[in-house]
C-alpha atoms as a PDB file:
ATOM      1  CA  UNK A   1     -17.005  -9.801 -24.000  1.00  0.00           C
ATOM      2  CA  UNK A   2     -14.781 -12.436 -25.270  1.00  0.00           C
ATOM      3  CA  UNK A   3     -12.626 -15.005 -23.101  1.00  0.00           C
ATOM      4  CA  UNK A   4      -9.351 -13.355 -23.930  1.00  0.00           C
ATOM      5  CA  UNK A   5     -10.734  -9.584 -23.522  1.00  0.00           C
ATOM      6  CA  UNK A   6     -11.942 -10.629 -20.277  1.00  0.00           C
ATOM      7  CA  UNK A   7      -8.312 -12.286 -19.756  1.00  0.00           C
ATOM      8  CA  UNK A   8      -6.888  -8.953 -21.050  1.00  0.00           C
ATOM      9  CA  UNK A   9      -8.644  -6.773 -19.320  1.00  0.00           C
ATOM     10  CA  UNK A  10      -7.774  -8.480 -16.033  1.00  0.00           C
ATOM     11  CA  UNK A  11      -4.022  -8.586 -16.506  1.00  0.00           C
ATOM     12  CA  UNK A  12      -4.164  -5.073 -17.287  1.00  0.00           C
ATOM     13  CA  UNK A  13      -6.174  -3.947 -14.408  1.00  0.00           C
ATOM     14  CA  UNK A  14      -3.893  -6.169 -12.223  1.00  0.00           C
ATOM     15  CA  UNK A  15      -1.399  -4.382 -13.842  1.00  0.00           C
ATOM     16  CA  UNK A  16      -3.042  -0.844 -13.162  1.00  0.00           C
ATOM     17  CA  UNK A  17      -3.409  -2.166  -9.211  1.00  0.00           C
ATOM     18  CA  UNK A  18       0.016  -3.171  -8.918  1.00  0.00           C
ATOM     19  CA  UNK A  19       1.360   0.374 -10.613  1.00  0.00           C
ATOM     20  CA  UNK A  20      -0.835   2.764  -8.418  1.00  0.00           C
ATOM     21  CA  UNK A  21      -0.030  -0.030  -5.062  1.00  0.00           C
ATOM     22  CA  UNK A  22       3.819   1.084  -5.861  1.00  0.00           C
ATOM     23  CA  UNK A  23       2.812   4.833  -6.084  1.00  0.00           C
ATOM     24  CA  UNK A  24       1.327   4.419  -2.567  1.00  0.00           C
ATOM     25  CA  UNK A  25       4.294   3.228  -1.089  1.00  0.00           C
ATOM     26  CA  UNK A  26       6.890   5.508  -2.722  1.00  0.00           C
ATOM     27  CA  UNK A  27       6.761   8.556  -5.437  1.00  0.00           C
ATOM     28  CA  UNK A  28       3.057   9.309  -5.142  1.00  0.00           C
ATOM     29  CA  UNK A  29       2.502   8.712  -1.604  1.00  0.00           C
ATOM     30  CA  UNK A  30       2.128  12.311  -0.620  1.00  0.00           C
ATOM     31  CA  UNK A  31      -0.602  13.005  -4.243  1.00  0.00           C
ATOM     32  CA  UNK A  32      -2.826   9.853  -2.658  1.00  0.00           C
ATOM     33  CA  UNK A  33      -2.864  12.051   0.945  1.00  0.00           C
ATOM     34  CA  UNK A  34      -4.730  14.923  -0.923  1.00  0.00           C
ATOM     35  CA  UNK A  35      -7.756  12.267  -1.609  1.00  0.00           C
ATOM     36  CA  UNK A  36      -7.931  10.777   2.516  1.00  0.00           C
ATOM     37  CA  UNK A  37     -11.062  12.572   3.171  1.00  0.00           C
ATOM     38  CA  UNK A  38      -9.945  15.401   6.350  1.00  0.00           C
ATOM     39  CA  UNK A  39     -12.853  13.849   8.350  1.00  0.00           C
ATOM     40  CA  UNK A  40     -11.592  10.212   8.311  1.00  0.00           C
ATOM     41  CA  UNK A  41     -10.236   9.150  11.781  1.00  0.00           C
ATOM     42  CA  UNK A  42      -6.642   8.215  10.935  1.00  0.00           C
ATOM     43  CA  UNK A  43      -3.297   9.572   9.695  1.00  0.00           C
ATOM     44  CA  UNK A  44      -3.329  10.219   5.706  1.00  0.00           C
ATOM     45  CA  UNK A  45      -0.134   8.327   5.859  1.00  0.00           C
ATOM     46  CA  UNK A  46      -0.950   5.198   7.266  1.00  0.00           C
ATOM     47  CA  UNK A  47      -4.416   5.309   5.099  1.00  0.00           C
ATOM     48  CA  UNK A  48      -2.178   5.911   1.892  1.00  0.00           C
ATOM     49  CA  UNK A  49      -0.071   2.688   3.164  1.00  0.00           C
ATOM     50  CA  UNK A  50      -3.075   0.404   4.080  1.00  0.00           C
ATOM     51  CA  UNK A  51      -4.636   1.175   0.810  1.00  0.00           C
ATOM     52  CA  UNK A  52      -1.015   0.719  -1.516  1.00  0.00           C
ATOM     53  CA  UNK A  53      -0.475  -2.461   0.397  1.00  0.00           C
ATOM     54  CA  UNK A  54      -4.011  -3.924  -0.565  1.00  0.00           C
ATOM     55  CA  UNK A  55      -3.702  -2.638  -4.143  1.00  0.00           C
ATOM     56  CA  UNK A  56      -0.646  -4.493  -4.397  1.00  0.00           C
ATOM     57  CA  UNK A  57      -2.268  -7.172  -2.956  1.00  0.00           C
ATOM     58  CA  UNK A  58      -5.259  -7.326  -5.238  1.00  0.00           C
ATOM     59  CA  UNK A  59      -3.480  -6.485  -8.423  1.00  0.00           C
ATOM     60  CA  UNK A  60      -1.170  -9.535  -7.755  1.00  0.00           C
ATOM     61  CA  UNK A  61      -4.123 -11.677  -6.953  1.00  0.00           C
ATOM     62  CA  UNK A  62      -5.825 -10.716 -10.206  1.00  0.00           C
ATOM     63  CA  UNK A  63      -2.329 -11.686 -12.694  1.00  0.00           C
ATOM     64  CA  UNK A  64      -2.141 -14.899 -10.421  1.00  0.00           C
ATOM     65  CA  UNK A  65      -6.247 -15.641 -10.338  1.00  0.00           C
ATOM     66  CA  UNK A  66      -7.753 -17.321 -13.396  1.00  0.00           C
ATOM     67  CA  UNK A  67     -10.200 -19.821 -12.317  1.00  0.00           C
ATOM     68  CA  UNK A  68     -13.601 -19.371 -11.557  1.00  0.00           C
ATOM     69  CA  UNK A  69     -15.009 -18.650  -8.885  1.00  0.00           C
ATOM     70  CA  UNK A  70     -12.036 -17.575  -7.538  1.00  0.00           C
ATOM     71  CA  UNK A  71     -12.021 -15.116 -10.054  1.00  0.00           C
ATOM     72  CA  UNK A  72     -15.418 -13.413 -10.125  1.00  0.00           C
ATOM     73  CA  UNK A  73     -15.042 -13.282  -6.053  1.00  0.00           C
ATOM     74  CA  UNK A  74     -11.648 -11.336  -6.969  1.00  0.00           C
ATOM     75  CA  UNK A  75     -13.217  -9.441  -9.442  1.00  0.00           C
ATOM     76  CA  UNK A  76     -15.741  -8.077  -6.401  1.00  0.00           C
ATOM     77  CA  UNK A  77     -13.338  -7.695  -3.689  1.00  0.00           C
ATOM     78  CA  UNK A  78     -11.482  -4.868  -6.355  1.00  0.00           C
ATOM     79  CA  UNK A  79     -14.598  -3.624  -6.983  1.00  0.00           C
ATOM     80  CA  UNK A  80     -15.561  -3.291  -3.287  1.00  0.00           C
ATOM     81  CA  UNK A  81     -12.234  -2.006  -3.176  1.00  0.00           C
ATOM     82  CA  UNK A  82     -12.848   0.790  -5.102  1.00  0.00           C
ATOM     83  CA  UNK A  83     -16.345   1.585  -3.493  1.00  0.00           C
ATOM     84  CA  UNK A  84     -14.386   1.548  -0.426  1.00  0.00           C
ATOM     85  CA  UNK A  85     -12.054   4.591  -1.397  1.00  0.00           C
ATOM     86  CA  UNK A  86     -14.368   6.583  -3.360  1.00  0.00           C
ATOM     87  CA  UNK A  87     -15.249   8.699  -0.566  1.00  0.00           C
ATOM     88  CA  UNK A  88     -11.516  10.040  -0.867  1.00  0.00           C
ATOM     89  CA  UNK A  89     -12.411  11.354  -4.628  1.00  0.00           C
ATOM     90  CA  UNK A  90     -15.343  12.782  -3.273  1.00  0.00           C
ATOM     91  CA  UNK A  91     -14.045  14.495  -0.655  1.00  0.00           C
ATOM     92  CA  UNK A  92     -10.668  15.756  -2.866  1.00  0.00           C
ATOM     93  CA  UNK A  93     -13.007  17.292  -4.769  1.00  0.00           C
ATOM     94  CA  UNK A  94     -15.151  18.602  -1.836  1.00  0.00           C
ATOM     95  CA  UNK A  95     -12.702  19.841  -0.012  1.00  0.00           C
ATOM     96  CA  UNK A  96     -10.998  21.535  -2.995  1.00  0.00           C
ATOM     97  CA  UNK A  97      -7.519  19.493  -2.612  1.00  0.00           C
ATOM     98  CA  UNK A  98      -4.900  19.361  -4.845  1.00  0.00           C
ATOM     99  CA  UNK A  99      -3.638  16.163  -6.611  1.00  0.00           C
ATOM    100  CA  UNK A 100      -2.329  14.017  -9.935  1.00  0.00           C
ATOM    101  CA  UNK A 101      -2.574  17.560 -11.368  1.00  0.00           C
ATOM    102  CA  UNK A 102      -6.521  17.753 -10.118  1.00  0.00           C
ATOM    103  CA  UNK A 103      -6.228  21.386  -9.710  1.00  0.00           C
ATOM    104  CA  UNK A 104      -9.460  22.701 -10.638  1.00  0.00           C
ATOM    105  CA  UNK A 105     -13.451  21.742  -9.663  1.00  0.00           C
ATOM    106  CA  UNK A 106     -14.146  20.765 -13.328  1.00  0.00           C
ATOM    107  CA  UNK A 107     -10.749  18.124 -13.201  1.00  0.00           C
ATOM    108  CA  UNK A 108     -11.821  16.964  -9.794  1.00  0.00           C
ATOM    109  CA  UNK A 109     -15.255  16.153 -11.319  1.00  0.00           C
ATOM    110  CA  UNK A 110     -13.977  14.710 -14.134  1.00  0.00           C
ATOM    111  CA  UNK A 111     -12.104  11.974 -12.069  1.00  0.00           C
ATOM    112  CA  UNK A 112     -15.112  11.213  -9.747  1.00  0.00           C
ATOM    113  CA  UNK A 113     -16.611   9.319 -13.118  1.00  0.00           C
ATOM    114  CA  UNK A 114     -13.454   7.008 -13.380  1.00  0.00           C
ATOM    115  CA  UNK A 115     -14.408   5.262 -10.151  1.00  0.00           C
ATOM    116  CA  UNK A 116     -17.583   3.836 -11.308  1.00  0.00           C
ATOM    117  CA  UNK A 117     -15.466   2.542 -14.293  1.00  0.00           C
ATOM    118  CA  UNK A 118     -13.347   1.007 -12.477  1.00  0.00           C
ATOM    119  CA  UNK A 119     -15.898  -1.088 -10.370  1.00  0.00           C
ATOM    120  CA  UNK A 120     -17.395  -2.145 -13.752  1.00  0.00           C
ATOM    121  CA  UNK A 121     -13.589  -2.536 -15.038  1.00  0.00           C
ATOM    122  CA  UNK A 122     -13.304  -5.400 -11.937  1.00  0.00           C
ATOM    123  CA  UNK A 123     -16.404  -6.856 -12.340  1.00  0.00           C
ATOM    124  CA  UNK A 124     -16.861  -7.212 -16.247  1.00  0.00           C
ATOM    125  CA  UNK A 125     -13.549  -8.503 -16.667  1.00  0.00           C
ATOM    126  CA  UNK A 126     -13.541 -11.203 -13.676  1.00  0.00           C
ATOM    127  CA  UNK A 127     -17.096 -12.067 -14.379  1.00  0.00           C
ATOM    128  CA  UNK A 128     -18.287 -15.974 -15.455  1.00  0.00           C
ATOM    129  CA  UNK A 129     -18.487 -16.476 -19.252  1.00  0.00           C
END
């Protein structure tokens, strides 16, 4: 991967970040409640908020991030931070629950393979020359 994919590639994921971060906190908030897992200890609301607020956080860190190695330990705190939430996909699709138009098993199972792209997303494009 080139310099300026890698560049690319991490604007536009900081872009993705900062996009789904705004969803938290406003249109989407109650289609990011349908992935809190029902088990998980705390209100769906204040999870959805918590995790918006870090997206935010991370996507603005990656636009504003471009030296190394600030930027490969950037690149692994989004990727941690998507490790960190996929539980939620899991248990959406567990647990059957509607979402972003996730209305079947087979739609729900199609969307648990995005997560691992996005940790490779985070890391590939942060990642030392």
């Amino acid at each position: 991967m080139s310099r300026l994919s890698r560049a690319l590639g991490q604007a536009a994921l900081g872009g993705v970040l900062i996009t789904a971060g705004a969803g938290h906190l406003t249109t989407k908030r109650r289609e990011f409640q349908a992935q809190v897992p029902s088990w998980f200890p705390a209100d769906p609301d204040k999870v959805v908020v918590v995790s918006g607020v870090a997206e935010l956080a991370l996507g603005a860190a990656l636009l504003a991030t471009w030296r190394q190695p600030a930027r490969s330990l950037l690149g692994r705190a989004a990727a941690a931070f998507f490790v960190g939430v996929f539980p939620g996909n899991i248990a959406q699709f567990l647990e059957r629950k509607d979402g972003f138009g996730l209305d079947t098993d087979a739609k729900r199972a199609v969307r648990l393979l995005g997560q691992p792209a996005l940790v490779a997303w985070a890391l590939s494009a942060t990642r030392r020359p």
